[in-house]
Protein backbone atom coordinates (compact mmCIF):
# COMPACT_ATOMS: atom_id res chain seq x y z
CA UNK A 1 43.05 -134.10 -73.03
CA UNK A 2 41.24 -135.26 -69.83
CA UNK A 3 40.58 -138.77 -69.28
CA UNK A 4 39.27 -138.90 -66.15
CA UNK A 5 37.11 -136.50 -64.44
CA UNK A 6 36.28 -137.02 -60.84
CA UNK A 7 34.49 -134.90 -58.77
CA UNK A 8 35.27 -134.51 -55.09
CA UNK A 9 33.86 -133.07 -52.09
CA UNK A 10 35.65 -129.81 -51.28
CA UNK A 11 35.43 -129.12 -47.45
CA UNK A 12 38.32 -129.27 -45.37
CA UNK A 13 39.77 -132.80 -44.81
CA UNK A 14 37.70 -134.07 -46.74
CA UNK A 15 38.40 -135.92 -50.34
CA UNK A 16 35.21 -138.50 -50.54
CA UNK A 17 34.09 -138.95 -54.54
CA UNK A 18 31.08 -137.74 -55.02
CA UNK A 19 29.07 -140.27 -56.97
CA UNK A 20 24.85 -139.65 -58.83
CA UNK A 21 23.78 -140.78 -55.50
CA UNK A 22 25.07 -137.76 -53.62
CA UNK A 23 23.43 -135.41 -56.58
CA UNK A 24 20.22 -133.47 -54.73
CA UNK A 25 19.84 -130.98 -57.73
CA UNK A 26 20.69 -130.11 -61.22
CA UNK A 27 20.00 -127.03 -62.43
CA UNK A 28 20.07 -125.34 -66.64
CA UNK A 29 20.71 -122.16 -67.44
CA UNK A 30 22.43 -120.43 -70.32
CA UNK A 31 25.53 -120.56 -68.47
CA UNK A 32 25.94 -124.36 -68.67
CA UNK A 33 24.97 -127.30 -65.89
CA UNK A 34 25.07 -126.65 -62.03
CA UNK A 35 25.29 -129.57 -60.23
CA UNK A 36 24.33 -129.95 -56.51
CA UNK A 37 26.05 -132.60 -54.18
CA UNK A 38 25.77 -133.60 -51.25
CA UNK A 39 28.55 -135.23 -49.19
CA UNK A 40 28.11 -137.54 -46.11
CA UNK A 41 30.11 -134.89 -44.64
CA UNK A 42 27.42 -132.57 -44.30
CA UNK A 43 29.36 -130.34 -47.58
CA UNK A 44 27.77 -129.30 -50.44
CA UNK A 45 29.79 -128.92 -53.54
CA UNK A 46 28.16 -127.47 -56.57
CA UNK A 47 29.78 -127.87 -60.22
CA UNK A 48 29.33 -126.15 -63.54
CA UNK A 49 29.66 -126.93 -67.05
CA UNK A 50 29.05 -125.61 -70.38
C-alpha cells in the first residue's frame, strides 16, 4: 500500500513538490479529479484520480 504520495513537477530538470499553493484549477468529471499545477518553473503538471 502507498504511504506517501507526493506529487512533483514533471518538466525536465526539474523535481520541485508541488504543494495546494501551486494548484490554479481543479476540475470533476466522471472520470475522477484533474488537478492543475503550476510550478515556479513555468510547468504545468496536471493529475487525475478516481
Amino acid at each position: 500500500m502507498i504511504e506517501t504520495l507526493r506529487c512533483e513537477c514533471e518538466a525536465a530538470g526539474c523535481e520541485h513538490e508541488l504543494r495546494e499553493s501551486n494548484l490554479m484549477l481543479v476540475m470533476e468529471t466522471p472520470g475522477g479529479t484533474r488537478r492543475a499545477y503550476e510550478c515556479d518553473c513555468g510547468a504545468v503538471t496536471v493529475t487525475v484520480t478516481k
